[in-house]
C-alpha atoms as a PDB file:
ATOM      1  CA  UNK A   1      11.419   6.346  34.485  1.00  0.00           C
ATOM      2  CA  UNK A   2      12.031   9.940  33.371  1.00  0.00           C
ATOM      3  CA  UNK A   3      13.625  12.377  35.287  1.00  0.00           C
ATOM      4  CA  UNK A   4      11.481  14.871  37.050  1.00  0.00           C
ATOM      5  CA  UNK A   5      13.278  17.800  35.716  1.00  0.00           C
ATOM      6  CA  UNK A   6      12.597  16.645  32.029  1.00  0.00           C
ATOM      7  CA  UNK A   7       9.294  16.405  32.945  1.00  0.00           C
ATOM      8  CA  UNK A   8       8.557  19.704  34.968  1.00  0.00           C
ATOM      9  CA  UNK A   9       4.838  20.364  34.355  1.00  0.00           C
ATOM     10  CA  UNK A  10       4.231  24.168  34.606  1.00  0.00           C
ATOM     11  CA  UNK A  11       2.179  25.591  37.541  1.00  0.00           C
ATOM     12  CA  UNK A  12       3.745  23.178  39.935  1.00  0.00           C
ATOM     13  CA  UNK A  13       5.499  23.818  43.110  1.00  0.00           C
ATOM     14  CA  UNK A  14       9.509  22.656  42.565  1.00  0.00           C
ATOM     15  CA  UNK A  15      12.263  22.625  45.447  1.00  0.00           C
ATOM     16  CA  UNK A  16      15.365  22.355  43.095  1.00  0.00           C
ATOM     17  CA  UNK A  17      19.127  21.941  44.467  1.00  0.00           C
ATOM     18  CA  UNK A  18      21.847  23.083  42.297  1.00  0.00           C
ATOM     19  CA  UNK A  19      25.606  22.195  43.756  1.00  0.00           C
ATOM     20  CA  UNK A  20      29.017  23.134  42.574  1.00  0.00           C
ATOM     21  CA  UNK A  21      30.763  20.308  40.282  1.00  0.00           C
ATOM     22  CA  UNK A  22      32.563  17.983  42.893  1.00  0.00           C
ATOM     23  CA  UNK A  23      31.196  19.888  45.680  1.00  0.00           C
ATOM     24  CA  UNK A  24      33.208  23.093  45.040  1.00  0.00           C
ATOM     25  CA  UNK A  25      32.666  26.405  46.618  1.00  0.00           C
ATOM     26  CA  UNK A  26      30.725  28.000  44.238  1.00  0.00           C
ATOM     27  CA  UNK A  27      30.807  31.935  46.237  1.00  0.00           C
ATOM     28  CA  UNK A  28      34.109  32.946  47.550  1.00  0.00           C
ATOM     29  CA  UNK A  29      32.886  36.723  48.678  1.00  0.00           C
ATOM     30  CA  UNK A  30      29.721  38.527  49.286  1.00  0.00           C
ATOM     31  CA  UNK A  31      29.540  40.228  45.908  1.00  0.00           C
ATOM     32  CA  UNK A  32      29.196  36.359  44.861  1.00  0.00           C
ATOM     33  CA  UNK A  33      25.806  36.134  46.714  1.00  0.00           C
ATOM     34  CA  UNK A  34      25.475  39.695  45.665  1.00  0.00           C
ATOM     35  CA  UNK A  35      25.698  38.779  41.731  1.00  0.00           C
ATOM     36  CA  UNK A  36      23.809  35.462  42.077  1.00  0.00           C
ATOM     37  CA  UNK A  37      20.434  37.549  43.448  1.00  0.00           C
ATOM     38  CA  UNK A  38      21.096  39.896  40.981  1.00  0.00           C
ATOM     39  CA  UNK A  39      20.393  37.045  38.236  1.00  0.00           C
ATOM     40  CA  UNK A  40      17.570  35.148  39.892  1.00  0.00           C
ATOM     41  CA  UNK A  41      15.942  38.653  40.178  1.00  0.00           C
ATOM     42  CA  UNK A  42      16.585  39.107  36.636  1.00  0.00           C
ATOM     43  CA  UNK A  43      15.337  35.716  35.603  1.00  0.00           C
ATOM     44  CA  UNK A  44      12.239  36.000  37.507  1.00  0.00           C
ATOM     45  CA  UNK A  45      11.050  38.714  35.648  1.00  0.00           C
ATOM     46  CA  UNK A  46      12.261  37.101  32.233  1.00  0.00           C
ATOM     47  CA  UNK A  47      10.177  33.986  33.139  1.00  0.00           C
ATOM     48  CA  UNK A  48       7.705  35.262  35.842  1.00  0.00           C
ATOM     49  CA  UNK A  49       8.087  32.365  38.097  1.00  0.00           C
ATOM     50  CA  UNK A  50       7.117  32.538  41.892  1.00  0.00           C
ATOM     51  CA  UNK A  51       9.949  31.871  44.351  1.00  0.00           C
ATOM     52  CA  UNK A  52       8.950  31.044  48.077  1.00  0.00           C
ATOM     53  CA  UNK A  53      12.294  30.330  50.174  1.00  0.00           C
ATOM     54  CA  UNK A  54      15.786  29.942  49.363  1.00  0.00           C
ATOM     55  CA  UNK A  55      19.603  29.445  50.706  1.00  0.00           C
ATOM     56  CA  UNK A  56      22.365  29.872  49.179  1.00  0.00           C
ATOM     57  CA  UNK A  57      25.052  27.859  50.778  1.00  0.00           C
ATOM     58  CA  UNK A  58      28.702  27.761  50.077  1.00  0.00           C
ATOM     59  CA  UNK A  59      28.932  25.207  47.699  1.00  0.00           C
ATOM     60  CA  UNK A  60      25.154  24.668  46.477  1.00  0.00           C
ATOM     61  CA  UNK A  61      21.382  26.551  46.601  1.00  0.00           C
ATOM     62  CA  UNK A  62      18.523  25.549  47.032  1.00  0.00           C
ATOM     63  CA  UNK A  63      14.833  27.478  45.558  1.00  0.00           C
ATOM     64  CA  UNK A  64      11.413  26.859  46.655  1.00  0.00           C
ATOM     65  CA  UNK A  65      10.200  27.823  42.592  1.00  0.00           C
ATOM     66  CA  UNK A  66       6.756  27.636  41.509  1.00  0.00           C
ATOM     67  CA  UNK A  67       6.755  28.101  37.518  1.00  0.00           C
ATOM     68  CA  UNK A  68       3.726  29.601  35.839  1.00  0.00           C
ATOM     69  CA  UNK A  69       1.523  29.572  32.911  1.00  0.00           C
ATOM     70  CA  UNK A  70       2.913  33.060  31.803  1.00  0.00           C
ATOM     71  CA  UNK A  71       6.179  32.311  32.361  1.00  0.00           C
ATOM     72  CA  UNK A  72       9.251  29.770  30.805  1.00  0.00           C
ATOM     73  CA  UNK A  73       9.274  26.186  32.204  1.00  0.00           C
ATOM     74  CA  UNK A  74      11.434  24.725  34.879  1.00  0.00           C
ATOM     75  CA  UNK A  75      14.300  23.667  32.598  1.00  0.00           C
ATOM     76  CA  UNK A  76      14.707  26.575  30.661  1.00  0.00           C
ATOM     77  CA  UNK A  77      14.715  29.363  33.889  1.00  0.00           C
ATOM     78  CA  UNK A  78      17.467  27.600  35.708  1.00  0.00           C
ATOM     79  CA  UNK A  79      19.593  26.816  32.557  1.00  0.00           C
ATOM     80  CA  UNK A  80      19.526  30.751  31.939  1.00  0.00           C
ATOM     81  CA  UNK A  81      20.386  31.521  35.927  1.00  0.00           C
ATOM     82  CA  UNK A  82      22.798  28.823  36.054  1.00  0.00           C
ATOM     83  CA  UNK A  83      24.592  29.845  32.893  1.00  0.00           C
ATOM     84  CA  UNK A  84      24.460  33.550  33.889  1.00  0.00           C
ATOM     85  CA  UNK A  85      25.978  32.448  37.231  1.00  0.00           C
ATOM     86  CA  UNK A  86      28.667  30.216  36.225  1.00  0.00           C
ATOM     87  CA  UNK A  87      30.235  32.624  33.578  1.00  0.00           C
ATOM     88  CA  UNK A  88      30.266  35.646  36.426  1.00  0.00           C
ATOM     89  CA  UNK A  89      32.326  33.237  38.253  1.00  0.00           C
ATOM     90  CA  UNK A  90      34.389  32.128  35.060  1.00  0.00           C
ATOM     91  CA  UNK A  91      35.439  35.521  34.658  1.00  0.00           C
ATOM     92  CA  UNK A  92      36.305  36.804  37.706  1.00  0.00           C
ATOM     93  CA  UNK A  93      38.329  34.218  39.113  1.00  0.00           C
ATOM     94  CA  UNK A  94      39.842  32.648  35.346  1.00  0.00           C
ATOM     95  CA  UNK A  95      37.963  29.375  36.535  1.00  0.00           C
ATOM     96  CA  UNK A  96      37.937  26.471  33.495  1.00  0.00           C
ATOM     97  CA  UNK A  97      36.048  23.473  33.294  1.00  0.00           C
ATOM     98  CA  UNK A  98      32.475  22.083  34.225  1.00  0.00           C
ATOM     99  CA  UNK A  99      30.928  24.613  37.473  1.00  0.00           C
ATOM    100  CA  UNK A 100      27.851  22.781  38.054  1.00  0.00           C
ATOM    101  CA  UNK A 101      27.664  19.258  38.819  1.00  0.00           C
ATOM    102  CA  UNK A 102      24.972  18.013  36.473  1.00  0.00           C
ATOM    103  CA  UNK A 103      22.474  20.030  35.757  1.00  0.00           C
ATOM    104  CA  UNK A 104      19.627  20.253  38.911  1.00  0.00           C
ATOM    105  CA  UNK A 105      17.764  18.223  40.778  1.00  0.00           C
ATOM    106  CA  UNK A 106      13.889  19.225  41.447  1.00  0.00           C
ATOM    107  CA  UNK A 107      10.928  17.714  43.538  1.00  0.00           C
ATOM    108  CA  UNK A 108       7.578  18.345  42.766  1.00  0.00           C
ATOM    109  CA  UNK A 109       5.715  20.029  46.216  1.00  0.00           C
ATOM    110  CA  UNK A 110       2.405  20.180  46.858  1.00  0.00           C
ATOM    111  CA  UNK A 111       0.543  23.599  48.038  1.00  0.00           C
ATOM    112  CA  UNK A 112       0.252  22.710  51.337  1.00  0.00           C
ATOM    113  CA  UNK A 113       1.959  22.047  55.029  1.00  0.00           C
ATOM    114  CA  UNK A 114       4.250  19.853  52.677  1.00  0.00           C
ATOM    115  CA  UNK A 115       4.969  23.212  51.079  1.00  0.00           C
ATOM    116  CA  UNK A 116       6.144  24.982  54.718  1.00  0.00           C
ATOM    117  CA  UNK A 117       7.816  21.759  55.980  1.00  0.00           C
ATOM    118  CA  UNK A 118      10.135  21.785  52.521  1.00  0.00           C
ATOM    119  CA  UNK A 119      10.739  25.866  53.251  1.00  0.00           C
ATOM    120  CA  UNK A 120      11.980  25.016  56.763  1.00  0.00           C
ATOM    121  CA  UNK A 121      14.157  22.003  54.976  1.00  0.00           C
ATOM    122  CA  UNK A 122      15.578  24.794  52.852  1.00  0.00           C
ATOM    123  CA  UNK A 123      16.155  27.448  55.447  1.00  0.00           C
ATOM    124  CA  UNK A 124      17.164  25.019  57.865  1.00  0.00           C
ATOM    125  CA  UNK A 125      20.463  24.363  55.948  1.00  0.00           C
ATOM    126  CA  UNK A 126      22.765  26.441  57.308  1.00  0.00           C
ATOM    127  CA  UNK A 127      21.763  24.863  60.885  1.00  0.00           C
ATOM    128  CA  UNK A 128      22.144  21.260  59.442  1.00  0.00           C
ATOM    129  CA  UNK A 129      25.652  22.746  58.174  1.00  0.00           C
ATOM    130  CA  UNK A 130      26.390  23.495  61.592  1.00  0.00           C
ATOM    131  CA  UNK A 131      27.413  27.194  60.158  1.00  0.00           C
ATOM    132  CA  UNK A 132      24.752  28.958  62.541  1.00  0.00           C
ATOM    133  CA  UNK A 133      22.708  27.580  65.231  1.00  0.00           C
ATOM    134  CA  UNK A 134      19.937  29.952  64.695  1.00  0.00           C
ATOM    135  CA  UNK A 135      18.800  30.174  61.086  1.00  0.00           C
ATOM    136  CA  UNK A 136      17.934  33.863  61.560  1.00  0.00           C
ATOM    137  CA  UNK A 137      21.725  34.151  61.910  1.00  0.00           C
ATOM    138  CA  UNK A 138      22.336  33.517  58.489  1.00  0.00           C
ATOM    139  CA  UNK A 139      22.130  36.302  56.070  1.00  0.00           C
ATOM    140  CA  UNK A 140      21.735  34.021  52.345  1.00  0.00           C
ATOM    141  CA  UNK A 141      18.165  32.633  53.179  1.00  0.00           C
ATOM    142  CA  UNK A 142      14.775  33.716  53.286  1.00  0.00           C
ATOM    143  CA  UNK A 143      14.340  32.650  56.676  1.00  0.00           C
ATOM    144  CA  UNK A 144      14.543  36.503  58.096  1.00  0.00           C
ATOM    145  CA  UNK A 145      11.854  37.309  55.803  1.00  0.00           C
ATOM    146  CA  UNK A 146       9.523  34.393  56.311  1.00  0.00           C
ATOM    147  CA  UNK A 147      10.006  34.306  60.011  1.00  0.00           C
ATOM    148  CA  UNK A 148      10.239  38.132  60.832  1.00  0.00           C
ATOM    149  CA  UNK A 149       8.946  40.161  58.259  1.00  0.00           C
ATOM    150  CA  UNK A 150      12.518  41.794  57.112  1.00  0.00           C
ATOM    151  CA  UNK A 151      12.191  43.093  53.434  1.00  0.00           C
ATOM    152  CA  UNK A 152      13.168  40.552  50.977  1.00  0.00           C
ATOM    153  CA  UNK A 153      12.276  41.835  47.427  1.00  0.00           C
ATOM    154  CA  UNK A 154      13.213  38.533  45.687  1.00  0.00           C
ATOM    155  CA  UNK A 155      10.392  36.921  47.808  1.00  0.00           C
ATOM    156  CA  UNK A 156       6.592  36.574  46.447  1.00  0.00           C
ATOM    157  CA  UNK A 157       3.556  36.696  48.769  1.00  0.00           C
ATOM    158  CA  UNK A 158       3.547  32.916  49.975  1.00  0.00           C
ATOM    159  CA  UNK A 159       1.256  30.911  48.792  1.00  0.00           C
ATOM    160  CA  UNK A 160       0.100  29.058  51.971  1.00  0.00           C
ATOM    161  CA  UNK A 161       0.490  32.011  54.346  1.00  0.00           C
ATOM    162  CA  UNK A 162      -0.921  34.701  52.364  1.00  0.00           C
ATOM    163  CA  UNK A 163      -0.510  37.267  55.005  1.00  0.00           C
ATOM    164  CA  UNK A 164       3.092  35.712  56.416  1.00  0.00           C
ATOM    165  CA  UNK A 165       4.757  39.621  55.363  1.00  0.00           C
ATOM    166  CA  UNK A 166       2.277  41.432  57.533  1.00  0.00           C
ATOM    167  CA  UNK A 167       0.615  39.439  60.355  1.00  0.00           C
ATOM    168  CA  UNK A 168       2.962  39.215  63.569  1.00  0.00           C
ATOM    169  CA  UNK A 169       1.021  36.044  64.476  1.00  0.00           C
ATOM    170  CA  UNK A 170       1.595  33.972  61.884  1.00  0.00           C
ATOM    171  CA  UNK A 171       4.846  34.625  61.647  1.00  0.00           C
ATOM    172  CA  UNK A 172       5.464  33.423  64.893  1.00  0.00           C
ATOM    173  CA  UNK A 173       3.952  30.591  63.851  1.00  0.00           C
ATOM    174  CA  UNK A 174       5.946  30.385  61.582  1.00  0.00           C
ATOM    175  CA  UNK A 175       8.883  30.607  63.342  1.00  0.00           C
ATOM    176  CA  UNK A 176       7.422  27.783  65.882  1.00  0.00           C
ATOM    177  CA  UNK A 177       7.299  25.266  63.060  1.00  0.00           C
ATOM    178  CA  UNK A 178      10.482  25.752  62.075  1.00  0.00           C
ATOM    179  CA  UNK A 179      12.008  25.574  65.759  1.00  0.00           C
ATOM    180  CA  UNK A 180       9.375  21.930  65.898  1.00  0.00           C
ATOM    181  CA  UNK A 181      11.478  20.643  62.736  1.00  0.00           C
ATOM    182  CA  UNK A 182      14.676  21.448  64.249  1.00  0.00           C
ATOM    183  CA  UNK A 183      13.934  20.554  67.628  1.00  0.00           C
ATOM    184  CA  UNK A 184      11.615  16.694  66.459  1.00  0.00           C
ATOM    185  CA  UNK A 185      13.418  16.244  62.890  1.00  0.00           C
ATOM    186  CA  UNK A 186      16.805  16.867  63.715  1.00  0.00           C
ATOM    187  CA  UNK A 187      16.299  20.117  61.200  1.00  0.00           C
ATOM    188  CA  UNK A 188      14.347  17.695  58.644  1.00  0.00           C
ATOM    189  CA  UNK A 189      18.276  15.740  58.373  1.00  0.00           C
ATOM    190  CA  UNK A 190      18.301  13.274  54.776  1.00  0.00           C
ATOM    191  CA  UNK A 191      14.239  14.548  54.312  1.00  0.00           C
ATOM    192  CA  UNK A 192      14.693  15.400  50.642  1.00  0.00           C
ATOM    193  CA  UNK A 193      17.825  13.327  49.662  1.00  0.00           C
ATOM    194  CA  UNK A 194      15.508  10.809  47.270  1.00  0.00           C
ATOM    195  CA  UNK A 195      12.768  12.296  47.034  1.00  0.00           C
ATOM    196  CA  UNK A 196      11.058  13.003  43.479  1.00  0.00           C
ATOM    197  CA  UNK A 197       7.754  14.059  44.780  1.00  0.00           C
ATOM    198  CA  UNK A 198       6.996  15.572  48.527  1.00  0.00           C
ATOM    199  CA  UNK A 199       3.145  15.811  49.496  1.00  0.00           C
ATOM    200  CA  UNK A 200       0.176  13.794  50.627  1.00  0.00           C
ATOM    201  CA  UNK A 201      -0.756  10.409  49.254  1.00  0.00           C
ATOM    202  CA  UNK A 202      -3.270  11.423  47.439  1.00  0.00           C
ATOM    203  CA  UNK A 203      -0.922  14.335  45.945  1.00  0.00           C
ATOM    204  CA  UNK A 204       1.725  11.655  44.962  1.00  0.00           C
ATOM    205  CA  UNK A 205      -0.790   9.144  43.426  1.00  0.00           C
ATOM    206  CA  UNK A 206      -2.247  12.572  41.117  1.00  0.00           C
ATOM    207  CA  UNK A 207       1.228  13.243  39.890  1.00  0.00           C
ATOM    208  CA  UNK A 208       2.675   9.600  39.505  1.00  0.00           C
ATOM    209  CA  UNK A 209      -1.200   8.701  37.164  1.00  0.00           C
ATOM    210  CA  UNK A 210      -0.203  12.100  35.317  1.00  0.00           C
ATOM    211  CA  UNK A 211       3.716  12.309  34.605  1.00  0.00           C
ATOM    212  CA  UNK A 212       4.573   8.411  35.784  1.00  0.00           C
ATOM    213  CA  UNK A 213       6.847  10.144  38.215  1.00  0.00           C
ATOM    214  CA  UNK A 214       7.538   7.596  41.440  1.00  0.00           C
ATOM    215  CA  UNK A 215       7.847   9.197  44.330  1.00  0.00           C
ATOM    216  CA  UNK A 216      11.387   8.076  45.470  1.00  0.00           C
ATOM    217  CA  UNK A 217      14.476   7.490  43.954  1.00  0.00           C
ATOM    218  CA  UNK A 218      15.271   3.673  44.073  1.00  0.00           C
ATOM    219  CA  UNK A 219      18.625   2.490  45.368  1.00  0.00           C
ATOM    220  CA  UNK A 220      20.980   0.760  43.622  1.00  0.00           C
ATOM    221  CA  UNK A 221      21.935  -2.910  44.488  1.00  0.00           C
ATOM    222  CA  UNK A 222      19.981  -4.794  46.709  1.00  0.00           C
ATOM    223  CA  UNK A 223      17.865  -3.632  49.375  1.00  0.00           C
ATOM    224  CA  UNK A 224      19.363  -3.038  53.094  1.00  0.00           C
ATOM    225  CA  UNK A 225      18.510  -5.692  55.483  1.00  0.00           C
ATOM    226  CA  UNK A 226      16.319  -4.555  58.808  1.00  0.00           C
ATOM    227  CA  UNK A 227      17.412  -6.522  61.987  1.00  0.00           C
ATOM    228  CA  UNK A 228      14.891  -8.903  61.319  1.00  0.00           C
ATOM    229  CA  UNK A 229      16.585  -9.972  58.154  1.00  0.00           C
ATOM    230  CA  UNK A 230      13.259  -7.995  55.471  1.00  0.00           C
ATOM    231  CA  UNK A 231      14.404  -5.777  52.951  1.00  0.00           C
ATOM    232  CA  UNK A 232      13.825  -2.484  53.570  1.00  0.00           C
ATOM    233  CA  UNK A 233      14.013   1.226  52.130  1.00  0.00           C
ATOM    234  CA  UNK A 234      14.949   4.050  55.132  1.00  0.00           C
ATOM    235  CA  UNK A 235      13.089   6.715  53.670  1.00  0.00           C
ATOM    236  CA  UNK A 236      14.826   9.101  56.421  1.00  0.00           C
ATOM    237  CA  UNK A 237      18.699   8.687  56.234  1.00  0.00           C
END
């Protein structure tokens, strides 16, 4: 089964991770964060993609991308900003060897409340970190800007709330959905670890009969046994 980053049909929603080889710190000071919006600006107007929330964490990121018909595919935009990234950090701290671990991971999201729950997954990471126990606290994410309205100019109009940068009400909505995951979903905890596709049925059955993408990443070995001795997948570890 090919990999969905291979694939990466333009015009599609993507939440892609990208973590430091073995889990390394991959910003050590603020002009690291600094540098690292400095380049996804610069890519996004190289490849006009659309970018909808984001954290960047100590060791990995995470972008809520949707690529365009204008613009460069998936693959090609996050080799340029990972490339860009990993020789600032080459050169300023005489670092050697592989940065990234691999090269990304993306799941295709559908334009919809699958869309917002995957932002709050994203912007919810710091929480899940246990770094801050509000995510307005953190300063890396586009939560501020989603939830509140604070200026964010690396931040497109969103695609589900059209108006989320103006109208006080549906930012507090917002905000309420995002308080619901943390408070019901335990901050939406193992959500996207296998994912390959995140939507409705009828969205995963569209893009499985079109790219033969399966929704979940299969496990290795044989299956874990529930207490009544059936084999079965935990979709939500």
């Amino acid at each position: 089964m090919p990999r969905t980053a291979r694939i990466a049909p333009q015009e599609y929603v993507y939440h892609v991770l990208t973590r430091g080889n073995n889990k390394q710190n991959i910003f050590k000071e603020e002009d690291d964060y600094l540098k690292f919006i400095d380049i996804l600006k610069k890519y996004k107007e190289k490849y006009q993609f659309k970018l909808y929330h984001y954290v960047l964490m100590t060791n990995h990121i995470h972008l809520v991308i949707e690529t365009t018909e204008k613009g460069g595919e998936l693959c090609q935009l996050m080799k340029g900003i990972n490339l860009s990234y990993a020789q600032h950090f080459k050169n300023k701290y005489r670092y050697t060897g592989h940065f990234w671990q691999d090269r990304f991971k993306s799941i295709l999201i559908s334009k919809d409340e699958y869309l917002l729950a995957c932002g709050s997954y994203v912007e919810l990471n710091p929480v899940r970190a246990r770094m801050v126990k509000d995510p307005r606290e953190y300063r890396w994410s586009s939560y501020r800007a989603n939830a509140y309205g604070k200026k964010d100019n690396l931040l497109d109009a969103h695609i589900i709330y059209d108006k989320l940068f103006h109208d006080q009400e549906i930012r507090r909505e917002y905000r309420k959905f995002v308080q619901q995951m943390l408070e019901t979903k335990e901050a939406m905890r193992g959500e996207m670890e296998r994912r390959k596709i995140y939507g409705s049925g009828a969205f995963i059955r569209e893009v499985n009969k079109r790219f033969k993408i399966e929704a979940m990443i299969k496990e290795r070995g044989r299956p874990r046994l529930s207490r009544d001795g059936e084999g079965r997948e935990n979709e939500n570890k």
